[in-house]
Protein backbone atom coordinates (compact mmCIF):
# COMPACT_ATOMS: atom_id res chain seq x y z
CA UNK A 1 0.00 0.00 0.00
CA UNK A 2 1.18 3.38 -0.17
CA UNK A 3 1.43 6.35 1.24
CA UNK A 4 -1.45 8.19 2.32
CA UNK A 5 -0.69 12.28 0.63
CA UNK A 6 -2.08 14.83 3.03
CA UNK A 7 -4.10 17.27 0.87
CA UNK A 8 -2.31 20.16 1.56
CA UNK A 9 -5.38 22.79 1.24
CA UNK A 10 -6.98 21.25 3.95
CA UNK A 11 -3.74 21.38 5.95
CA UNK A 12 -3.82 24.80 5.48
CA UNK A 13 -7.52 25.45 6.20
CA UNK A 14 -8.04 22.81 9.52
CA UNK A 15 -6.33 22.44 12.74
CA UNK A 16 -6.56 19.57 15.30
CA UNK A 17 -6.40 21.03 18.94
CA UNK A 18 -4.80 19.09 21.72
CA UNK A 19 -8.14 17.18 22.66
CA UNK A 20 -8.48 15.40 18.92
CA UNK A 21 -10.80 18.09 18.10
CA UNK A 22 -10.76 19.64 14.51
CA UNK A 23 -11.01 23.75 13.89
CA UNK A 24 -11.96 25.35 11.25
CA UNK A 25 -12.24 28.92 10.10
CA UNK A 26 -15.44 30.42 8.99
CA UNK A 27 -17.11 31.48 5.27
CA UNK A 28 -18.17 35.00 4.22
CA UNK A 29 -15.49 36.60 6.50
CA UNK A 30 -13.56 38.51 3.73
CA UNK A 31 -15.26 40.72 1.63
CA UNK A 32 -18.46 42.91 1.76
CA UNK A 33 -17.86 43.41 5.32
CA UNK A 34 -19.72 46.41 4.87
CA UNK A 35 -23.33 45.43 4.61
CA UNK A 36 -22.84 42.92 7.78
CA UNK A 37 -23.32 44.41 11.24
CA UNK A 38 -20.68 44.01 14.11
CA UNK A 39 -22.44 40.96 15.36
CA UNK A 40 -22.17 38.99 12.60
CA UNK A 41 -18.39 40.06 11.67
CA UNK A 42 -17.52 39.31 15.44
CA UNK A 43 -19.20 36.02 15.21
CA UNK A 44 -17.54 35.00 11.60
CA UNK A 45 -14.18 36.14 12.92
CA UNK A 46 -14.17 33.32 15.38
CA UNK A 47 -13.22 29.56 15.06
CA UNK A 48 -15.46 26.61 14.99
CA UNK A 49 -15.01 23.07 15.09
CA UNK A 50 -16.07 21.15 11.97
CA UNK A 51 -19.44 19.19 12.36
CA UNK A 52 -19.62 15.62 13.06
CA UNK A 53 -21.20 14.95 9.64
CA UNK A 54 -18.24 16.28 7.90
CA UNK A 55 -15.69 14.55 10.35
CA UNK A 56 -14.46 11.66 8.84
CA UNK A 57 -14.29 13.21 5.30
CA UNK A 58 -11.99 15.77 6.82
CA UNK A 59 -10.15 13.40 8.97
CA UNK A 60 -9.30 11.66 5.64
CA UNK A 61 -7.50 14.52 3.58
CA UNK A 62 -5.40 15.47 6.54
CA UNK A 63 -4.26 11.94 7.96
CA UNK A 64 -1.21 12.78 9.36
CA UNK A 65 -2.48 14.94 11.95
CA UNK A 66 -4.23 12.44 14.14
C-alpha cells in the first residue's frame, strides 16, 4: 500500500487542537464586510469546530495529523 498524501489545502484550512478536536475557520469573512453588522463580523471572525457529519471526510484529507 502506499502512502497516504495529506491534501495540503486542507492542511492549510483545519487544525486539530490538543483534545483530537478539529477547527476550522469560517465562510463569508472577507469581503463585503460592509453590509454585515458588528455581530455577525464578530461572530464569523471566530473559530469553529467542523461538524460531526463532515468529520471523517476531513479526517481523511489530513491523515497525518491524528
Amino acid at each position: 500500500m502506499p502512502k497516504i498524501k495529506t491534501n495540503r489545502s486542507a492542511a492549510k484550512r483545519f487544525k486539530v487542537t490538543a483534545t483530537g478536536k478539529i477547527k476550522r475557520y469560517k465562510a463569508c469573512a472577507s469581503h463585503l464586510m460592509r453590509k454585515k453588522n458588528a455581530k455577525r463580523k464578530r461572530r464569523l471572525s471566530r473559530p469553529a469546530l467542523v461538524d460531526s457529519a463532515n468529520l471523517k471526510a476531513v479526517k481523511r484529507l489530513i491523515p497525518n495529523a491524528f
